[in-house]
C-alpha atoms as a PDB file:
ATOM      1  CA  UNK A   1      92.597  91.651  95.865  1.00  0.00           C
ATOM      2  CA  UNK A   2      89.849  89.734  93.287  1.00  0.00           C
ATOM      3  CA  UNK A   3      91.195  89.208  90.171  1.00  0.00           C
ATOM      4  CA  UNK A   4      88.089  88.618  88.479  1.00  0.00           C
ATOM      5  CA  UNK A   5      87.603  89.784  85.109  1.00  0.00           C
ATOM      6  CA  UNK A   6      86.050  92.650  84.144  1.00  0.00           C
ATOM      7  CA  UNK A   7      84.269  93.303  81.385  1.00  0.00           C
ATOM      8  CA  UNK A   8      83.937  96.162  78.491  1.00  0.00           C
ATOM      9  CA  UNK A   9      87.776  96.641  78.303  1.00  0.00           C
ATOM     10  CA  UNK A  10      88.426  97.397  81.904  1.00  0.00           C
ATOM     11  CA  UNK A  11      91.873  96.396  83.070  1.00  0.00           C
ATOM     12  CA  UNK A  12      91.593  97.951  86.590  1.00  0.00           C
ATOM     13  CA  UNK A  13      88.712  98.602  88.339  1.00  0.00           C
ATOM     14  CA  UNK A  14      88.802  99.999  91.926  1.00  0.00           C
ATOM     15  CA  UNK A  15      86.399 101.033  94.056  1.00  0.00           C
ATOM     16  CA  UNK A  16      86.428 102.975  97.543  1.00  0.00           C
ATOM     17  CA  UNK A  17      89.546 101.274  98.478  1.00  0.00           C
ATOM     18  CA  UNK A  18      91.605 103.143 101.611  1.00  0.00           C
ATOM     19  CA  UNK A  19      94.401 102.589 103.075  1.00  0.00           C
ATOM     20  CA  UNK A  20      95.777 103.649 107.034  1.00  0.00           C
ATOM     21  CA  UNK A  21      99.689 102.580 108.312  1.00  0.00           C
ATOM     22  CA  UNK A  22      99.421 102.580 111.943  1.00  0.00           C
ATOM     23  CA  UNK A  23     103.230 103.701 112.809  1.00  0.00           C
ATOM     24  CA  UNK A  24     104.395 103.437 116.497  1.00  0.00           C
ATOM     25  CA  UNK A  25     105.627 106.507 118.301  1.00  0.00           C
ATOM     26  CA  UNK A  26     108.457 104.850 120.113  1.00  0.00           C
ATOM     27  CA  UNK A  27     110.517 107.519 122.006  1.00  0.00           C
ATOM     28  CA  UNK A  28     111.997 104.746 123.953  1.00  0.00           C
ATOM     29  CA  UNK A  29     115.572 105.396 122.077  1.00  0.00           C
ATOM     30  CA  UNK A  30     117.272 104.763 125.298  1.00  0.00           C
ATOM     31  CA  UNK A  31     118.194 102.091 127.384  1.00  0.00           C
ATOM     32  CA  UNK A  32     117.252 104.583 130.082  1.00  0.00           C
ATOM     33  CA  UNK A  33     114.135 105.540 128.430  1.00  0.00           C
ATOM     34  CA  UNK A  34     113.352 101.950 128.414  1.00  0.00           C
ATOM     35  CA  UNK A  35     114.155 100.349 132.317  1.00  0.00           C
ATOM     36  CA  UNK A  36     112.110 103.403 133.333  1.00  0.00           C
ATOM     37  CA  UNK A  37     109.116 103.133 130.546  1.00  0.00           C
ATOM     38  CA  UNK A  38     108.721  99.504 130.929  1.00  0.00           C
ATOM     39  CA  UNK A  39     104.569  99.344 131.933  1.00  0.00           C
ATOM     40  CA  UNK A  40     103.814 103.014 129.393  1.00  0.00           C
ATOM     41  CA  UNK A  41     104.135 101.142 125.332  1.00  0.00           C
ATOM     42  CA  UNK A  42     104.940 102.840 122.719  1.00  0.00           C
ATOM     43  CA  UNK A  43     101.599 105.228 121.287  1.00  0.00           C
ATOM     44  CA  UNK A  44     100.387 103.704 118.059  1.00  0.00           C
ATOM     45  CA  UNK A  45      99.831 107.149 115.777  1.00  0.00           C
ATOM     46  CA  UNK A  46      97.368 106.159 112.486  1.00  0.00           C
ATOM     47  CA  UNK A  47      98.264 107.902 109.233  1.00  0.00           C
ATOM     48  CA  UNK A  48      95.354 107.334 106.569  1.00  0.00           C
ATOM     49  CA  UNK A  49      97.370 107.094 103.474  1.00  0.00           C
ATOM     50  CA  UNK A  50      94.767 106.389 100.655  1.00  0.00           C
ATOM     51  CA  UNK A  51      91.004 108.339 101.180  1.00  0.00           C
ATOM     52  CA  UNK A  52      87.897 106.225  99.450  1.00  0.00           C
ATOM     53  CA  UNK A  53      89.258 106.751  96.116  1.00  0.00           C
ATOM     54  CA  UNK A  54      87.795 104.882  93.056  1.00  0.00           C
ATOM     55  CA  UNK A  55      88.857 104.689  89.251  1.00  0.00           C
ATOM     56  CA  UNK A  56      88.736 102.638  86.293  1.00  0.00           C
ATOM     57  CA  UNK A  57      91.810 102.583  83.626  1.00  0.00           C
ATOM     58  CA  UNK A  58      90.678 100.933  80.465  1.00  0.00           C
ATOM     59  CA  UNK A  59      92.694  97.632  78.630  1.00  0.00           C
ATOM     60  CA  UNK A  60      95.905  99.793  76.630  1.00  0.00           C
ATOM     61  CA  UNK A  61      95.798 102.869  78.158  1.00  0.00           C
ATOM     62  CA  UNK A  62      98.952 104.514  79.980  1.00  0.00           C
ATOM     63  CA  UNK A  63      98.114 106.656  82.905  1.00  0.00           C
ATOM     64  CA  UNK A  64     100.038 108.965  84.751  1.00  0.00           C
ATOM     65  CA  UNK A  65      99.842 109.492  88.788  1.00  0.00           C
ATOM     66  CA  UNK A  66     101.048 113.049  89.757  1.00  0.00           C
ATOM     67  CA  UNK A  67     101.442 114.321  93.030  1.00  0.00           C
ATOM     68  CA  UNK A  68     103.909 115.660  95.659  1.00  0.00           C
ATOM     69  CA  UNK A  69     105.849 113.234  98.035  1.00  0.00           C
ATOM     70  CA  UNK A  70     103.562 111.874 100.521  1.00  0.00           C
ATOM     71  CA  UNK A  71     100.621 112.196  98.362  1.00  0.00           C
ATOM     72  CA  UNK A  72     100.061 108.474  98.445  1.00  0.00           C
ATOM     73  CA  UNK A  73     101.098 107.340  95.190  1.00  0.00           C
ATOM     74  CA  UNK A  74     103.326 104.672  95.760  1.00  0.00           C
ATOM     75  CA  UNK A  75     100.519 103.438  98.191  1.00  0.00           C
ATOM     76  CA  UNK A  76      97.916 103.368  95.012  1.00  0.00           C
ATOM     77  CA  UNK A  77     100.202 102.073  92.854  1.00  0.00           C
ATOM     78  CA  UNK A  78     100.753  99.029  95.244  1.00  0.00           C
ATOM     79  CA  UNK A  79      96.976  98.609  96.574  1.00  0.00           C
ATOM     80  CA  UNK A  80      96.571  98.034  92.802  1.00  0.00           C
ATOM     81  CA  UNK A  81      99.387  95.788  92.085  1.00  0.00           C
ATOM     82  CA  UNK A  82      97.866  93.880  94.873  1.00  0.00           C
ATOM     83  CA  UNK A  83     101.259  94.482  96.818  1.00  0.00           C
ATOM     84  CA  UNK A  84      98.808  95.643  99.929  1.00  0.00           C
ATOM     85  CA  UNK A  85      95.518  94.578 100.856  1.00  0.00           C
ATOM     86  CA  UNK A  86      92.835  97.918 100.982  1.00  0.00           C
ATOM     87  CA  UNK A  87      91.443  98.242 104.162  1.00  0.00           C
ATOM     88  CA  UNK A  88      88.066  99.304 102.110  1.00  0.00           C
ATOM     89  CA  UNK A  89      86.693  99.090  99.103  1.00  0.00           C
ATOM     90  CA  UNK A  90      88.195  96.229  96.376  1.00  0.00           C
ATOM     91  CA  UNK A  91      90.288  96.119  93.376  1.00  0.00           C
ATOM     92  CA  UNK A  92      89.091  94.132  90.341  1.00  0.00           C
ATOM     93  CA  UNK A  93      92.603  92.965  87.599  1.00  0.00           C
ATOM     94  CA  UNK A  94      91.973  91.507  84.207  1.00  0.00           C
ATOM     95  CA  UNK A  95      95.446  90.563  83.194  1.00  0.00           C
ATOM     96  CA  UNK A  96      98.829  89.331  84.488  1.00  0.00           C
ATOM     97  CA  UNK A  97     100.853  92.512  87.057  1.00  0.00           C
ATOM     98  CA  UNK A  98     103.485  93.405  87.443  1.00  0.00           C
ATOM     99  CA  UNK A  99     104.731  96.658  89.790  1.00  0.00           C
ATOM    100  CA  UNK A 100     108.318  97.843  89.237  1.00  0.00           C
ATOM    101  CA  UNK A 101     110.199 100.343  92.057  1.00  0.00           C
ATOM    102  CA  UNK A 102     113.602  99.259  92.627  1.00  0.00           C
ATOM    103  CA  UNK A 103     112.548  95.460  93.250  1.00  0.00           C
ATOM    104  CA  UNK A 104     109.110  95.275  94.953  1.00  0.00           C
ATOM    105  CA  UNK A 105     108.000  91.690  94.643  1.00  0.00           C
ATOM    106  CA  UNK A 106     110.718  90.206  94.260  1.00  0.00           C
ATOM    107  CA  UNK A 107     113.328  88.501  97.317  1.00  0.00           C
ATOM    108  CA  UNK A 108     116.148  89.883  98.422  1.00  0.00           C
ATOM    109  CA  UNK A 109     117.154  86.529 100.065  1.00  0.00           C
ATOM    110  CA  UNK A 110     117.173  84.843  97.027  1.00  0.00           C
ATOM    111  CA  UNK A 111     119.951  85.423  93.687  1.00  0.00           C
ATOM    112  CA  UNK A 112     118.670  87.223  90.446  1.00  0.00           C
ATOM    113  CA  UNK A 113     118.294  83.422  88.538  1.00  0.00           C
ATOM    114  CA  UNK A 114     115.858  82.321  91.424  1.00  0.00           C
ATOM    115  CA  UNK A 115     113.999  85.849  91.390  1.00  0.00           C
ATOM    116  CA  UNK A 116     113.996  85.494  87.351  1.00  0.00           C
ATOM    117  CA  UNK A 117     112.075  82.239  88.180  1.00  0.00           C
ATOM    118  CA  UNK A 118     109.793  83.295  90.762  1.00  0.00           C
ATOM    119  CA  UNK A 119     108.662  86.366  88.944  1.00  0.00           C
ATOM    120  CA  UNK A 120     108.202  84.343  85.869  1.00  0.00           C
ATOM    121  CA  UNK A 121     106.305  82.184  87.570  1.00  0.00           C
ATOM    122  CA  UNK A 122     104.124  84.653  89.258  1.00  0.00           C
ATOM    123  CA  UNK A 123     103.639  85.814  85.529  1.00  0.00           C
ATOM    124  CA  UNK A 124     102.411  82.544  84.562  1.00  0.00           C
ATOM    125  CA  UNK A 125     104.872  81.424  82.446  1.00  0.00           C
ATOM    126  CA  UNK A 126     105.941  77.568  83.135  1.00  0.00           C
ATOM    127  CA  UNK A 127     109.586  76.521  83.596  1.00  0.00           C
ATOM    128  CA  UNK A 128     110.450  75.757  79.823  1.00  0.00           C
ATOM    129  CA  UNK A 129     109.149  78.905  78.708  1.00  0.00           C
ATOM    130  CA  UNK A 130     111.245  80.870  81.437  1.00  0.00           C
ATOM    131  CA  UNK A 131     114.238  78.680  80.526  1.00  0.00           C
ATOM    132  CA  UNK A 132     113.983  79.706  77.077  1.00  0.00           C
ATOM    133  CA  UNK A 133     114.152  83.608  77.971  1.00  0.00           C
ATOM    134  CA  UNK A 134     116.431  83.173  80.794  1.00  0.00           C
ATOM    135  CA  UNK A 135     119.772  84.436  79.007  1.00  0.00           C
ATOM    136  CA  UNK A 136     118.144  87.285  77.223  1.00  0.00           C
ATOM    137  CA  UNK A 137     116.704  88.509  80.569  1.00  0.00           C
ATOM    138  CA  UNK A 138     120.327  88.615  81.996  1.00  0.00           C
ATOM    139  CA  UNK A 139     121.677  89.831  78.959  1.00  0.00           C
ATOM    140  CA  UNK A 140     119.505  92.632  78.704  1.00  0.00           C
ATOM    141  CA  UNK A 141     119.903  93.519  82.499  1.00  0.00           C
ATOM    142  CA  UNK A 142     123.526  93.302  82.254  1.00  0.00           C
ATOM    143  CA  UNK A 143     123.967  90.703  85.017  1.00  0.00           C
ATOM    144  CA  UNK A 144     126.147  88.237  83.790  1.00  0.00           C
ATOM    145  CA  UNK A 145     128.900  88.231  86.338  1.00  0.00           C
ATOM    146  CA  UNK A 146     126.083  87.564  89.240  1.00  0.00           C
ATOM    147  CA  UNK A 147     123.668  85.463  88.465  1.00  0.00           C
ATOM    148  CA  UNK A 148     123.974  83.232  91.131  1.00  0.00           C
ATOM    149  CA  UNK A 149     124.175  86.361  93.573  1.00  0.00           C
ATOM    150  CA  UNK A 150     121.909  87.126  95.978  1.00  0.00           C
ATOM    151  CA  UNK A 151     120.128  90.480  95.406  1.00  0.00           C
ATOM    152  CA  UNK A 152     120.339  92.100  98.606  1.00  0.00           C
ATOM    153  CA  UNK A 153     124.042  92.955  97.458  1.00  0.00           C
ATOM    154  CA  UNK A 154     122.853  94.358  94.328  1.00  0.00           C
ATOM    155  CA  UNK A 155     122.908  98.308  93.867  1.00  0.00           C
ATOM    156  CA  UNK A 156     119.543  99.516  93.598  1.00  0.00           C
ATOM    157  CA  UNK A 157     120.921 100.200  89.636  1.00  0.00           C
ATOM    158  CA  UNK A 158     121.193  96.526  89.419  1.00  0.00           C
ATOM    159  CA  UNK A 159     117.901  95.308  91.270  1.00  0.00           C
ATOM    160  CA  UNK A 160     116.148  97.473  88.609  1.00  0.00           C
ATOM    161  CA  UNK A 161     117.621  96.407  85.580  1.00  0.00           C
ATOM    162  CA  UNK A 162     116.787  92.928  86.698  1.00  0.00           C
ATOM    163  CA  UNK A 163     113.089  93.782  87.655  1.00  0.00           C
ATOM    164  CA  UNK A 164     112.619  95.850  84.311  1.00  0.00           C
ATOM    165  CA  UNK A 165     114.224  93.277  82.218  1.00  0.00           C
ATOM    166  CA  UNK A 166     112.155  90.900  83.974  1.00  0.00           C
ATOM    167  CA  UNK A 167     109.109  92.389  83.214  1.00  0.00           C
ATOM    168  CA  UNK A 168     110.396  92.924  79.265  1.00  0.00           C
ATOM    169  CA  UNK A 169     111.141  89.798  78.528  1.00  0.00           C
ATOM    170  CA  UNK A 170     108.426  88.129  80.558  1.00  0.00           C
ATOM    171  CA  UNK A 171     105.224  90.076  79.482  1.00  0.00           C
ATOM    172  CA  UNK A 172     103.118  91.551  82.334  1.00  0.00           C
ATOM    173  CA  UNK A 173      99.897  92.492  80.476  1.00  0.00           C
ATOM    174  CA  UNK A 174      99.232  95.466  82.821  1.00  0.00           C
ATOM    175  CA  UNK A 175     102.424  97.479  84.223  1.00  0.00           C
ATOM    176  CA  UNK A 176     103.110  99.569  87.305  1.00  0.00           C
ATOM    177  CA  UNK A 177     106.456 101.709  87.160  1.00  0.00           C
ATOM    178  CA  UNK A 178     106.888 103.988  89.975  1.00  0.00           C
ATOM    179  CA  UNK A 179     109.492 105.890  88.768  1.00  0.00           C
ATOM    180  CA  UNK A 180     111.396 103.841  86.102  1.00  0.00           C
ATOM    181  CA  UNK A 181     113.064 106.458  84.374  1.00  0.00           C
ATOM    182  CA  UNK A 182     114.864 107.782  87.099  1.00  0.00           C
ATOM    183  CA  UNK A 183     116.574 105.015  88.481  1.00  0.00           C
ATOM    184  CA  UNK A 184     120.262 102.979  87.185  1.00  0.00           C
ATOM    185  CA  UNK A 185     122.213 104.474  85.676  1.00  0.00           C
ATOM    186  CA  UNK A 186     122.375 107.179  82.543  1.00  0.00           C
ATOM    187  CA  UNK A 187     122.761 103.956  80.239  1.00  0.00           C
ATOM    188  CA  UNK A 188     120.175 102.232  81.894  1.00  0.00           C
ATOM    189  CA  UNK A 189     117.671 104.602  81.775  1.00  0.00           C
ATOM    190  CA  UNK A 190     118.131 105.387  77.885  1.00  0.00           C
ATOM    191  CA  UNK A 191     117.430 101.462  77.035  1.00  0.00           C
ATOM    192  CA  UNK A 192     114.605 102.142  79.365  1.00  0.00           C
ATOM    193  CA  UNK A 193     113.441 104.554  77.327  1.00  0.00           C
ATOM    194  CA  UNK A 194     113.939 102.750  74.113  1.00  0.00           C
ATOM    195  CA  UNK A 195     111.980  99.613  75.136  1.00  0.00           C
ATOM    196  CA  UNK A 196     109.213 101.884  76.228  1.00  0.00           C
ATOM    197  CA  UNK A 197     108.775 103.404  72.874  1.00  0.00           C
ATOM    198  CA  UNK A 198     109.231 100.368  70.847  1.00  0.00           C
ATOM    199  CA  UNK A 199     106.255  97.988  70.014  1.00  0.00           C
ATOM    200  CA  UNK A 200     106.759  96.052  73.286  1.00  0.00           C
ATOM    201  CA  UNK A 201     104.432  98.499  75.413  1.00  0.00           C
ATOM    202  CA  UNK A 202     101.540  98.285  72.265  1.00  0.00           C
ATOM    203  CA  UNK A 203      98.566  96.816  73.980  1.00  0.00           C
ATOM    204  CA  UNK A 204      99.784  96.951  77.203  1.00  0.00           C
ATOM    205  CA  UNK A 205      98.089  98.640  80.180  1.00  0.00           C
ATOM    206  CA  UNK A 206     100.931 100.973  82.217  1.00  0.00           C
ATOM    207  CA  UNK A 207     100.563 102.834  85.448  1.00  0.00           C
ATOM    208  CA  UNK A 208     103.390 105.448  85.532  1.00  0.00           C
ATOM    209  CA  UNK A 209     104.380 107.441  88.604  1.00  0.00           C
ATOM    210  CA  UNK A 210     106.687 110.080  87.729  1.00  0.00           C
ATOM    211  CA  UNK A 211     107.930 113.524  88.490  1.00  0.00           C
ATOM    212  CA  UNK A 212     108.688 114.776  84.873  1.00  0.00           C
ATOM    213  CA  UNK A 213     106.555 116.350  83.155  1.00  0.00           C
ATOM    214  CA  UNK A 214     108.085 115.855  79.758  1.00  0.00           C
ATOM    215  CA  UNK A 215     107.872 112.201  80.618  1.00  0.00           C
ATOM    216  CA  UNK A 216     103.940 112.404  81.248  1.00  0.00           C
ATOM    217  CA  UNK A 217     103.157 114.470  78.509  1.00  0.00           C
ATOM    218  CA  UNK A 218     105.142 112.331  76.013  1.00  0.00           C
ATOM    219  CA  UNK A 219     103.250 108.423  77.271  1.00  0.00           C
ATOM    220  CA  UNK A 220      99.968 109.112  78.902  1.00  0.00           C
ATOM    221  CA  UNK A 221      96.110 109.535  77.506  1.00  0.00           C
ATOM    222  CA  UNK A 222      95.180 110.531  81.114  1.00  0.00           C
ATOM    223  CA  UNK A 223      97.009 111.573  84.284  1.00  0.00           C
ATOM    224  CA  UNK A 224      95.754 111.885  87.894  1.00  0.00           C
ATOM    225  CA  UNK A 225      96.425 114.133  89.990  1.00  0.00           C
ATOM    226  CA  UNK A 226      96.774 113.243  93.994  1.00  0.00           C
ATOM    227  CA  UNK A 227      97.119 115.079  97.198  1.00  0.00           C
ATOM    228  CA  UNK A 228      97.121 114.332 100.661  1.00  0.00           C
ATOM    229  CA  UNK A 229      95.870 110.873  99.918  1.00  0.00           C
ATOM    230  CA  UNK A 230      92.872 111.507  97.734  1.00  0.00           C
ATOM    231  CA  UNK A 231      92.144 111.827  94.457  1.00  0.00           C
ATOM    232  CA  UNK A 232      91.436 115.693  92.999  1.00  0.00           C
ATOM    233  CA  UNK A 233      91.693 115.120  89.484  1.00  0.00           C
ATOM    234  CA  UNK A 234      92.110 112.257  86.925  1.00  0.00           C
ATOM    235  CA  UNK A 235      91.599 112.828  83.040  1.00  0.00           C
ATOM    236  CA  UNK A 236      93.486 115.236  80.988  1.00  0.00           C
ATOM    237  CA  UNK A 237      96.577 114.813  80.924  1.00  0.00           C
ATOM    238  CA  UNK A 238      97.718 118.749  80.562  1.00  0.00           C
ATOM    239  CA  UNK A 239      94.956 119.747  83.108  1.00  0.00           C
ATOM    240  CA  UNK A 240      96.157 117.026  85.814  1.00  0.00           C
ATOM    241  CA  UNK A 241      99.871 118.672  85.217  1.00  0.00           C
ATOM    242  CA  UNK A 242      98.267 122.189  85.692  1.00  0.00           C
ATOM    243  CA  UNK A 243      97.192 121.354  89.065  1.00  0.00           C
ATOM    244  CA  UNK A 244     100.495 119.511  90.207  1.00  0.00           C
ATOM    245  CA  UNK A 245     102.390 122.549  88.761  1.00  0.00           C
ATOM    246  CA  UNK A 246     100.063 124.832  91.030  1.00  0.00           C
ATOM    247  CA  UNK A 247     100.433 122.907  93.562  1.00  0.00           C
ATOM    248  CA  UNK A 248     104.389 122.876  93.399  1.00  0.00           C
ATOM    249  CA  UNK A 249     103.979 126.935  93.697  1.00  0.00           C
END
């Protein structure tokens, strides 16, 4: 991941990037299977995830990513948060990032004021700035009663009103929100909603995976459409929902 700026109001930049899992077959689910398949290892099985795709999203712009599950947009969405590494190709970030899917980057080891810190800090904000927000990001998540609780007993409700709230209150300049809107709880997702059509997102550069249409249509300039780990489409927004909508048939 380079984060070196680009010019001409380009906030993200990627070229030929590609990403494989290697996932291993183990079918060693016994302790049978294993005394007698101790010298023949599990097979290693190689699933490309991402194919040599390339795009550019300009500084402001929000941008759908459309696709069935599997398609391999989670993957993008994280190869450009800088959450992976591409095996190929690079990814160029003007701007502060943050990605937000039920918690990704932040600890579940840790309790929701360390994770407010961390993130913060990852944001570049310094300590007295973070101090300052501090309350209104627990406020606004609705986390009073466990601050000093370690995340990885939080619903997945809670973990994502602390990671949106997070990213509200601490100002990522370019945005990643895999699914946002359909995550928490009905109360949750209208305040969601709200923040995302108040002046907070002006400016802003957002990446937004989602499976409504009405959600698309109402936020994005542009939409891409994905399948099978390459990229068939990405400009109009009511064209790139055609071809998810024929490819849902």
């Amino acid at each position: 991941m380079e984060n070196t700026i680009v010019k001409n109001g380009i906030a993200i930049k990627a070229r030929n990037i590609s990403k494989t899992f290697q996932i291993s077959e183990d079918s060693h689910n016994t302790v049978k299977h294993r005394l007698f398949n101790l010298f023949n290892p599990p097979r290693t099985k190689y699933v490309p995830a991402l194919k040599n795709l390339s795009m550019e999203i300009m500084q402001g712009e929000c941008i759908g990513l459309l696709g069935r599950n599997g398609c391999g947009k989670s993957t993008l969405v994280k190869l450009l948060a800088g959450v992976y590494p591409s095996d190929t190709g690079y990814v160029n970030i003007q701007g502060s990032t943050m990605l937000m899917n039920l918690g990704v980057g932040m600890s579940h080891e840790l309790t929701a004021r360390e994770n407010v810190y961390v993130s913060g800090s990852v944001l570049g904000l310094k300590i007295k700035e973070i101090d300052a927000i501090f309350d209104e990001i627990i406020s606004f998540a609705e986390l009073e009663g466990f601050v000093d609780t370690k995340i990885k007993f939080f619903s997945s409700g809670m973990v994502a009103r602390l990671g949106f709230s997070i990213a509200v209150k601490a100002g990522a300049d370019i945005m990643f929100l895999d699914e946002i809107f359909a995550v928490g709880d009905a109360k949750f997702q209208e305040k969601a909603i709200k923040v995302f059509e108040s002046s907070w997102i002006q400016g802003k550069t957002v990446v937004l995976v989602s499976h409504s249409m009405e959600v698309i249509r109402k936020y994005c300039n542009r939409a891409a459409f994905m399948r099978k780990g390459e990229l068939v489409y990405f400009g109009d927004t009511e064209q790139a929902i055609d071809l998810y909508m024929k490819d849902n048939e």
